[in-house]
PDB file of N, CA and C in Angstrom:
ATOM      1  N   UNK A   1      -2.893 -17.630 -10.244  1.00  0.00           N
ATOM      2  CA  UNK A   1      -3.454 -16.879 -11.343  1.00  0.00           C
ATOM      3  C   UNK A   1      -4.256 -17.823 -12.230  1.00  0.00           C
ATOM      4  N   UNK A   2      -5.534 -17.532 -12.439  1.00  0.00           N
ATOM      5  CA  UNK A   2      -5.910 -18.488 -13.522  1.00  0.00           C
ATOM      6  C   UNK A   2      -5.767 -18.401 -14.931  1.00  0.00           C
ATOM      7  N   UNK A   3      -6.176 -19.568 -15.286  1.00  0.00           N
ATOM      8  CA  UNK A   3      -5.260 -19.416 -17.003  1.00  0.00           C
ATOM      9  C   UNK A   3      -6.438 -19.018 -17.727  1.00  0.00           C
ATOM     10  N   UNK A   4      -6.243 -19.183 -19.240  1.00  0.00           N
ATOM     11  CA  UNK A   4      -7.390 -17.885 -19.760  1.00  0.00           C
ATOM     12  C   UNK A   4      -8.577 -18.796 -19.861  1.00  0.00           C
ATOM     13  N   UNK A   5      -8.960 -19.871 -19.943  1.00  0.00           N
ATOM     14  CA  UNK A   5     -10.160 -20.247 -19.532  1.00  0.00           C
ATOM     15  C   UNK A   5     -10.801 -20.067 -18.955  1.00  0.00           C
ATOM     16  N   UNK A   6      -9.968 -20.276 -17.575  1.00  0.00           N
ATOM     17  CA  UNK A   6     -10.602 -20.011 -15.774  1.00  0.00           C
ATOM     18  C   UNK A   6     -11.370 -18.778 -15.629  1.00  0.00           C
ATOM     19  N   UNK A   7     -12.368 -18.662 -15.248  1.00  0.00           N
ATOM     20  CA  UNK A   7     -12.981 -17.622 -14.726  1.00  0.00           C
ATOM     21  C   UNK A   7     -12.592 -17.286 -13.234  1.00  0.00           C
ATOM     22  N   UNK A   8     -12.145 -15.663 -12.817  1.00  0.00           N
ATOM     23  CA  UNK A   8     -11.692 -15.579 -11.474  1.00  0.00           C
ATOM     24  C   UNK A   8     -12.513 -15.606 -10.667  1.00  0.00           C
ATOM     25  N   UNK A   9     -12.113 -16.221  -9.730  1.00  0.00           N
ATOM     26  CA  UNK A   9     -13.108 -16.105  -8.240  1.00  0.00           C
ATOM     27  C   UNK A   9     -12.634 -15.367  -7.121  1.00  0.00           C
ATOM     28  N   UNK A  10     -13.320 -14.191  -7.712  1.00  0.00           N
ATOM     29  CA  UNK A  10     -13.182 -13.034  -6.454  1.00  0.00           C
ATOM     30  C   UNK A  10     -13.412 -13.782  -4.933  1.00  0.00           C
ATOM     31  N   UNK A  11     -13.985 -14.727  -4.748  1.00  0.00           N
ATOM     32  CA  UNK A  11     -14.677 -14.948  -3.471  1.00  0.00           C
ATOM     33  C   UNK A  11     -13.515 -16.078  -2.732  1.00  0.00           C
ATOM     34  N   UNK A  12     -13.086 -16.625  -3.971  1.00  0.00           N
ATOM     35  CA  UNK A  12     -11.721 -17.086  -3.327  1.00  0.00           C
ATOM     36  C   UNK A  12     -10.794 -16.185  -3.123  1.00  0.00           C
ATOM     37  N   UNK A  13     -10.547 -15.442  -3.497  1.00  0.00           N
ATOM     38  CA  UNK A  13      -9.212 -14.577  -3.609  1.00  0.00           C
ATOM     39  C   UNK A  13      -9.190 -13.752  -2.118  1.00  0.00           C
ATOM     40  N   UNK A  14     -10.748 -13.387  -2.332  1.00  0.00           N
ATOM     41  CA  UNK A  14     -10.732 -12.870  -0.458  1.00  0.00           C
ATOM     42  C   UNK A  14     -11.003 -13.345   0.547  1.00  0.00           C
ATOM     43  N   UNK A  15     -11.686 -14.305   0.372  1.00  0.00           N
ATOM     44  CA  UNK A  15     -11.355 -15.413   1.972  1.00  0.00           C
ATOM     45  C   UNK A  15      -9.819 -15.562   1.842  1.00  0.00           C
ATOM     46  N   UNK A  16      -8.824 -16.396   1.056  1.00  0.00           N
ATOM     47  CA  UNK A  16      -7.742 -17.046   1.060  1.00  0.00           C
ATOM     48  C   UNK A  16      -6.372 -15.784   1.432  1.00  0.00           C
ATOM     49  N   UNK A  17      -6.726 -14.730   0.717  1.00  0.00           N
ATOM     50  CA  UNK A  17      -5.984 -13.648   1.271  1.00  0.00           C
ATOM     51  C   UNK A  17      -6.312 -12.224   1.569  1.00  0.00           C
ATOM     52  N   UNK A  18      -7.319 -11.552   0.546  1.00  0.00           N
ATOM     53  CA  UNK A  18      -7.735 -10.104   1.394  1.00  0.00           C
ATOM     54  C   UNK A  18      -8.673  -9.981   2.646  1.00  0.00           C
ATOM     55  N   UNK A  19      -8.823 -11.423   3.057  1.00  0.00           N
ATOM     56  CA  UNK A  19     -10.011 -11.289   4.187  1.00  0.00           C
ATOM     57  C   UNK A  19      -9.249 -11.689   5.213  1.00  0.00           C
ATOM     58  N   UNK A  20      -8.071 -12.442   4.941  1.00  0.00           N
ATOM     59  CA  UNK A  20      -7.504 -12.707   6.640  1.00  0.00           C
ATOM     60  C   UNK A  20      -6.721 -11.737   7.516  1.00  0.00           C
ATOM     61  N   UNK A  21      -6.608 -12.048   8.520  1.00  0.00           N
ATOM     62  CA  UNK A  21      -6.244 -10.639  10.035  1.00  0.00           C
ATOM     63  C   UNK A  21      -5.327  -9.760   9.416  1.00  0.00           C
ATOM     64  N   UNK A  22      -4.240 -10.557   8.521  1.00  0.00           N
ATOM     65  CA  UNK A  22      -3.047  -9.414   8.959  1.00  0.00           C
ATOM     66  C   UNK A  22      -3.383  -8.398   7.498  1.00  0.00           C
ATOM     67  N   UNK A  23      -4.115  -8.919   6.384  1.00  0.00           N
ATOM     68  CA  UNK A  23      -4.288  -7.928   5.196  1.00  0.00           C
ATOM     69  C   UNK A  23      -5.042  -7.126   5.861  1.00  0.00           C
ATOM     70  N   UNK A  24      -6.268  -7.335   6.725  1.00  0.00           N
ATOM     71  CA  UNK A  24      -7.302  -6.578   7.296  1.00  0.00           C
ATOM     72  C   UNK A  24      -6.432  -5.428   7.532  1.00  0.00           C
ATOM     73  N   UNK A  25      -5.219  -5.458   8.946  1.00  0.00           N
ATOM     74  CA  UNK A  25      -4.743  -5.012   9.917  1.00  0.00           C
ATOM     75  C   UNK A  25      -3.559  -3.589   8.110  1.00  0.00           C
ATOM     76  N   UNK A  26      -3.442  -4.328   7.818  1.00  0.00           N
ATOM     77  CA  UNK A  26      -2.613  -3.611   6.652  1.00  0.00           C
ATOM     78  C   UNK A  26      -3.347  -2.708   6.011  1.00  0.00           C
ATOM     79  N   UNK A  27      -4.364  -3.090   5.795  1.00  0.00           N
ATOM     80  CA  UNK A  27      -5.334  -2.264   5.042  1.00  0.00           C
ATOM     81  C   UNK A  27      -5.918  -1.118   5.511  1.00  0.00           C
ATOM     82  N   UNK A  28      -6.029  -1.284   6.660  1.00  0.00           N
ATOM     83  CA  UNK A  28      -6.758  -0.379   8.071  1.00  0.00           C
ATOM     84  C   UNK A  28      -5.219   0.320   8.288  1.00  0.00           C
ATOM     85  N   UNK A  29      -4.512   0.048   8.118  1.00  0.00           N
ATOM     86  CA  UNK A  29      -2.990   1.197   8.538  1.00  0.00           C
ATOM     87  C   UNK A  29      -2.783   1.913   7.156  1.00  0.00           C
ATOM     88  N   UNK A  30      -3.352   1.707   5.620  1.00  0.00           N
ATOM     89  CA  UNK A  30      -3.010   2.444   4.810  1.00  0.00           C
ATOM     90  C   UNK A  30      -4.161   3.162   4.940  1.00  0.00           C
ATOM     91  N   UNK A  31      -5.301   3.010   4.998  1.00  0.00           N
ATOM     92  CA  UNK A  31      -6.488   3.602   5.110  1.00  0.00           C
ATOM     93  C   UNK A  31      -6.307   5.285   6.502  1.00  0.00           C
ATOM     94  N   UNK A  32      -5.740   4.699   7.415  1.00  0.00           N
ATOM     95  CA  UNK A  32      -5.196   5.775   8.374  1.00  0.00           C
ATOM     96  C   UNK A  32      -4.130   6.512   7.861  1.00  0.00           C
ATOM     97  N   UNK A  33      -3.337   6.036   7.632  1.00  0.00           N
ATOM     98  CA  UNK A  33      -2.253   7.165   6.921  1.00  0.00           C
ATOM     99  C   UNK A  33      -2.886   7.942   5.936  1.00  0.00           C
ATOM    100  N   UNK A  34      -4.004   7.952   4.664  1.00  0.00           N
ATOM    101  CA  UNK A  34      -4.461   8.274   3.923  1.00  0.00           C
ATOM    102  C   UNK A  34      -5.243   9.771   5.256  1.00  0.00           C
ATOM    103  N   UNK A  35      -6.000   9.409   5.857  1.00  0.00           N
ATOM    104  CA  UNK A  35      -6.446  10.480   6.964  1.00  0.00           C
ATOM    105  C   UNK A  35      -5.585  10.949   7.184  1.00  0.00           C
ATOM    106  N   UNK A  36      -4.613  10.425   7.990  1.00  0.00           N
ATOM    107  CA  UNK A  36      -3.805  11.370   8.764  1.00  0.00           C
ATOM    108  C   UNK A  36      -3.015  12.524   7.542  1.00  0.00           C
ATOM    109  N   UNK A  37      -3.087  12.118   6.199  1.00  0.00           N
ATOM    110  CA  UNK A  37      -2.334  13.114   5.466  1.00  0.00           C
ATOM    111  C   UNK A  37      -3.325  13.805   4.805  1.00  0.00           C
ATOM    112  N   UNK A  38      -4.801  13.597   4.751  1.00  0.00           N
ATOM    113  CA  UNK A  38      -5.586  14.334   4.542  1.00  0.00           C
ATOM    114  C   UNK A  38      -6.368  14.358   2.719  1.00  0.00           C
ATOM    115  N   UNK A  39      -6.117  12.994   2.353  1.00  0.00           N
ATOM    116  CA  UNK A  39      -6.577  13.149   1.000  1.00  0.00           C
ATOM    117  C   UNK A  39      -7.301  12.355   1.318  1.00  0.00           C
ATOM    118  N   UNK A  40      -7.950  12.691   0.030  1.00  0.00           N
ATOM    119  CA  UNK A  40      -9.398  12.057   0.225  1.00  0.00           C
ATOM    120  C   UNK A  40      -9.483  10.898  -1.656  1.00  0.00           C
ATOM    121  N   UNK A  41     -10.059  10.392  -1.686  1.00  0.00           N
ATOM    122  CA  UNK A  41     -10.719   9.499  -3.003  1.00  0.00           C
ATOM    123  C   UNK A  41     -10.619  10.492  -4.086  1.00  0.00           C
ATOM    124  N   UNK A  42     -10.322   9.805  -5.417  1.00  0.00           N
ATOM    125  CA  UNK A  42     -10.089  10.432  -6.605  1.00  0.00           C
ATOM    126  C   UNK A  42      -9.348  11.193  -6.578  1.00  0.00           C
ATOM    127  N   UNK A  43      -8.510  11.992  -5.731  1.00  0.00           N
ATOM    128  CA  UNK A  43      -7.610  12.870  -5.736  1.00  0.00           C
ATOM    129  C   UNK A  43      -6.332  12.701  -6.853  1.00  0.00           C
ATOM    130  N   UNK A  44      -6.191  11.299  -6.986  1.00  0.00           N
ATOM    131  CA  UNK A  44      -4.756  11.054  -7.773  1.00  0.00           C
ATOM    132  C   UNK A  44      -3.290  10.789  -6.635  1.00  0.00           C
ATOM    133  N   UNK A  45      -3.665  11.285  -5.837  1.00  0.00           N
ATOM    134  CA  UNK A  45      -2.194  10.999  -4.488  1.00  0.00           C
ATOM    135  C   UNK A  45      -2.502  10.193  -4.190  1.00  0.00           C
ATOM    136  N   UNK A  46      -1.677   9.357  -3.043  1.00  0.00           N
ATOM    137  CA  UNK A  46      -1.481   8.121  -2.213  1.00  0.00           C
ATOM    138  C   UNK A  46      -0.253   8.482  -1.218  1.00  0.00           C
ATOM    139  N   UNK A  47      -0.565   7.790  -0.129  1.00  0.00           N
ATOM    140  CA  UNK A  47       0.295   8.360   1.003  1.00  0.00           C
ATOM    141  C   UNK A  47       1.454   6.907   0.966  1.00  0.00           C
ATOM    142  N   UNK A  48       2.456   7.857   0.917  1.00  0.00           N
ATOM    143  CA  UNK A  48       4.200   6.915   0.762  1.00  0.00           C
ATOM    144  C   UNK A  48       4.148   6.937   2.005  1.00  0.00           C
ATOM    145  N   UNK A  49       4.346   5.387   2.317  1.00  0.00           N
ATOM    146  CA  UNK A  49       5.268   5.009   3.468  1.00  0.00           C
ATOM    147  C   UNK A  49       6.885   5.151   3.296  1.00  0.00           C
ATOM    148  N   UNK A  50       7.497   6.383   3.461  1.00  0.00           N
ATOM    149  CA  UNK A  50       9.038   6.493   2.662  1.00  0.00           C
ATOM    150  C   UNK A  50       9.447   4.677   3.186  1.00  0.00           C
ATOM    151  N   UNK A  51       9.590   4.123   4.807  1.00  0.00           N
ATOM    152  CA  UNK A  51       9.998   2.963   4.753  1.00  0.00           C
ATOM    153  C   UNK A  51       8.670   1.550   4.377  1.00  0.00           C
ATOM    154  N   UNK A  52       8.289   0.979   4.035  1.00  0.00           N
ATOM    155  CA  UNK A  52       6.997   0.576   3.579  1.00  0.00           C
ATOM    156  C   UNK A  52       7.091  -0.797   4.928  1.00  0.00           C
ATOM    157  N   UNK A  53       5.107  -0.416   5.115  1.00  0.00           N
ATOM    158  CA  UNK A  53       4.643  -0.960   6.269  1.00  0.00           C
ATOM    159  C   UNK A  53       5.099  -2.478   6.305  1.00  0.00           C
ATOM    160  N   UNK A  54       5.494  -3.427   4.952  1.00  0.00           N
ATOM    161  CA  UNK A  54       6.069  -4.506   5.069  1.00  0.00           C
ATOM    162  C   UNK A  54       7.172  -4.699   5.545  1.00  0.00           C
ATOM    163  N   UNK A  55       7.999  -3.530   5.408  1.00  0.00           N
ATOM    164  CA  UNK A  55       9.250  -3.786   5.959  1.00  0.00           C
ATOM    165  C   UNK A  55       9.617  -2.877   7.184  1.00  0.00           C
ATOM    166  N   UNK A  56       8.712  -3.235   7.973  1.00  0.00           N
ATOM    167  CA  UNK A  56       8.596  -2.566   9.159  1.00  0.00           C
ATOM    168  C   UNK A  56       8.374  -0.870   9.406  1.00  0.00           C
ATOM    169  N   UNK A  57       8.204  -0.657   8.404  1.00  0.00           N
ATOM    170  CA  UNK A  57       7.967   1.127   8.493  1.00  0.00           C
ATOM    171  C   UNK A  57       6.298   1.027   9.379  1.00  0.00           C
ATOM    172  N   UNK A  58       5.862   2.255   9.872  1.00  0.00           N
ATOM    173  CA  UNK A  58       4.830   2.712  10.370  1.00  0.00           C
ATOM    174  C   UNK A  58       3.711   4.165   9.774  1.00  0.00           C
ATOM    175  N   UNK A  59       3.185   4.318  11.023  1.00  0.00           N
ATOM    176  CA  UNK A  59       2.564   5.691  10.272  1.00  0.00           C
ATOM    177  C   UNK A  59       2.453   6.789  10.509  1.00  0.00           C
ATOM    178  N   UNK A  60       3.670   6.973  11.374  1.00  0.00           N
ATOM    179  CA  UNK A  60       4.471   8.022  12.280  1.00  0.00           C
ATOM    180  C   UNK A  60       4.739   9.213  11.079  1.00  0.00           C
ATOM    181  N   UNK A  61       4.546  10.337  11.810  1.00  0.00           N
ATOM    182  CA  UNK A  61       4.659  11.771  10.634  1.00  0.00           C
ATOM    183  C   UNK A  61       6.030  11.500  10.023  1.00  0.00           C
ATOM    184  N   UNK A  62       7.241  11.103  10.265  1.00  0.00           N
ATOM    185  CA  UNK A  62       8.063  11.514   9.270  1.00  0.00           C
ATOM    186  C   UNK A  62       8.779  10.228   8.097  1.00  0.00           C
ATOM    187  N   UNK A  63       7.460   9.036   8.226  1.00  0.00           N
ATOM    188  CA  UNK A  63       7.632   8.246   7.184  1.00  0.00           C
ATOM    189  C   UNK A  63       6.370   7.912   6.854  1.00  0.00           C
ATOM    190  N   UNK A  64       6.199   9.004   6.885  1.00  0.00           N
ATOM    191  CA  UNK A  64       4.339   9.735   5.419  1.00  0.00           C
ATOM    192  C   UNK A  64       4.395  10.517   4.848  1.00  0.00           C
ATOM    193  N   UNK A  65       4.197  10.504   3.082  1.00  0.00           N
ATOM    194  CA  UNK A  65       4.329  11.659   2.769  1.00  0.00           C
ATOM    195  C   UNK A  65       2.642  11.755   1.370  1.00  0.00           C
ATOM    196  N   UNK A  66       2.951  12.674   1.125  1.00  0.00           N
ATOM    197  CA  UNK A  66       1.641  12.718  -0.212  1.00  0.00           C
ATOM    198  C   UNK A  66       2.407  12.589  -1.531  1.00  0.00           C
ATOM    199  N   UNK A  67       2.079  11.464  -2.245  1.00  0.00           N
ATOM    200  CA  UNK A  67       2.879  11.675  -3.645  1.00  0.00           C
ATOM    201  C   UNK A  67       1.666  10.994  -4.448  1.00  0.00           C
ATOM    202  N   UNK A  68       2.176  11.267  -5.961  1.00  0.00           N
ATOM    203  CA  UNK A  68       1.235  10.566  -7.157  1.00  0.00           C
ATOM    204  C   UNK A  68       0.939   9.145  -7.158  1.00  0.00           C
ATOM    205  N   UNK A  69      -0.032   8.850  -7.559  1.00  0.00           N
ATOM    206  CA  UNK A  69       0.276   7.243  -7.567  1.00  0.00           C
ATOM    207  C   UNK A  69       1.165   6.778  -8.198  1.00  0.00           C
ATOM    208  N   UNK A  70       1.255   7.485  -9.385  1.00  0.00           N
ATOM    209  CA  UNK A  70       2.395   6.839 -10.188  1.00  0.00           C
ATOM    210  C   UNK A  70       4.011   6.958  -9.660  1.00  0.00           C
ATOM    211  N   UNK A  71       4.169   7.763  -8.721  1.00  0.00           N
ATOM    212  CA  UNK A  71       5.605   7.952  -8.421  1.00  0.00           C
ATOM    213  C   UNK A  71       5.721   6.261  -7.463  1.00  0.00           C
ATOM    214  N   UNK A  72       4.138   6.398  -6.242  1.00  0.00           N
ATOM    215  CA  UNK A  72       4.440   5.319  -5.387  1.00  0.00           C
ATOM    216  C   UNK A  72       4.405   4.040  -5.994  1.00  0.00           C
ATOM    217  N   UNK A  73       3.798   3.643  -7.252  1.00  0.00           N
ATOM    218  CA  UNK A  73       3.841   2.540  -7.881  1.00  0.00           C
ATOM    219  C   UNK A  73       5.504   2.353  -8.243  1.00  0.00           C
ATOM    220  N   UNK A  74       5.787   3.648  -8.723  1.00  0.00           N
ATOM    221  CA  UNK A  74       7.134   3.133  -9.122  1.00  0.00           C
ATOM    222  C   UNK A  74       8.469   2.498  -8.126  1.00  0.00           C
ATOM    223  N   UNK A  75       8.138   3.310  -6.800  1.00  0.00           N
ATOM    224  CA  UNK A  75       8.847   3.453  -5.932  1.00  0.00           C
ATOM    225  C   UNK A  75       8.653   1.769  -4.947  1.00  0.00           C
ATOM    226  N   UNK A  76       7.615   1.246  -5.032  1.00  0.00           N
ATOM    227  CA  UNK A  76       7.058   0.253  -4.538  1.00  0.00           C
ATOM    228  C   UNK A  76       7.937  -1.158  -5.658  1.00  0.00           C
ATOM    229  N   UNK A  77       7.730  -0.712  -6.691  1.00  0.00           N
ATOM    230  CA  UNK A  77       8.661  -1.977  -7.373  1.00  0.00           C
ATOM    231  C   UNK A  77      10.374  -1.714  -7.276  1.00  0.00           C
ATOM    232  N   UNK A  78      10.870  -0.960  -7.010  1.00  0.00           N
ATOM    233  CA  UNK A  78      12.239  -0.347  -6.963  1.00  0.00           C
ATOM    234  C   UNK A  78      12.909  -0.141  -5.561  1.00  0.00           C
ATOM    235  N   UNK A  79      12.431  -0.404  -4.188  1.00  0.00           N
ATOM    236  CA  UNK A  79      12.740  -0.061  -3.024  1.00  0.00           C
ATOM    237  C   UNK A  79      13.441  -1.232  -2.542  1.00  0.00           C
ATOM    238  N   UNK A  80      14.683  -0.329  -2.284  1.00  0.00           N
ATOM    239  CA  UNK A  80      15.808  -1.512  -1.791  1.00  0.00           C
ATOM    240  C   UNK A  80      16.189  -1.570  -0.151  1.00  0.00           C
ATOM    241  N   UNK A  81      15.167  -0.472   0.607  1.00  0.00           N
ATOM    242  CA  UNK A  81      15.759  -0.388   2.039  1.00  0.00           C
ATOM    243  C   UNK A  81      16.776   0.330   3.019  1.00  0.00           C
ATOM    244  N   UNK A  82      17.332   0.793   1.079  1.00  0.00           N
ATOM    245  CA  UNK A  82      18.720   1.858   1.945  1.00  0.00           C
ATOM    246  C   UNK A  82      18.362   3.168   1.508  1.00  0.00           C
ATOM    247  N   UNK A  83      19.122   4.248   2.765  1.00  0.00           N
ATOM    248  CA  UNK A  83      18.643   5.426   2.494  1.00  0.00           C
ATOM    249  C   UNK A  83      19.631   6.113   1.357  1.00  0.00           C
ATOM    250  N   UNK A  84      19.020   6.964   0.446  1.00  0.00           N
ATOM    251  CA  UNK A  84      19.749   7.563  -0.106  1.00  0.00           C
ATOM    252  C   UNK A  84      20.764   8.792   0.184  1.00  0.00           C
ATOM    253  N   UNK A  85      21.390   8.755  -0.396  1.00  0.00           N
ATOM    254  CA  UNK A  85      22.547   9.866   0.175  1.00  0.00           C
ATOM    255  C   UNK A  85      22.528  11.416  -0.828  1.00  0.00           C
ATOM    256  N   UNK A  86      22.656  12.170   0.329  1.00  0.00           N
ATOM    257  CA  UNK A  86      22.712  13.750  -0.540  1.00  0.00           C
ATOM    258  C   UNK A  86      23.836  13.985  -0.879  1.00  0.00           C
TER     259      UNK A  86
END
């Protein structure tokens, strides 16, 4: 992170990490799930990986769903891996 002097360098930030294979490969699997559930830009949704693609989830119909961004933001800092119980 640079400190408040530093001016950011976008151009580092994406060679060093949004430009290499496996962000590519990540990016291109949220980008498909977004199709496969059928929203489109500005909508306000984002497609939940209920298990998230880092931790081995995929983009198989029954761990995709359509929710707010704000639910998946929340859900993204709070996800512990175990399923919840009814």
């Amino acid at each position: 992170m640079p400190t408040p002097k530093e001016k950011r360098n976008y151009r580092r930030e994406y060679d060093e990490y949004h430009g290499t294979g496996e962000q590519k490969k990540n990016r291109a699997k949220r980008n498909g799930a977004r199709k496969k559930l059928g929203l489109k830009k500005g909508d306000g949704m984002e497609a939940d990986h209920k298990r998230p693609l880092s931790r081995g989830g995929g983009n198989g119909d029954g761990n995709l769903r359509p929710v707010k961004r704000s639910t998946n933001r929340r859900k993204a800092a709070t996800w512990s891996g175990r399923k919840r119980r009814r």
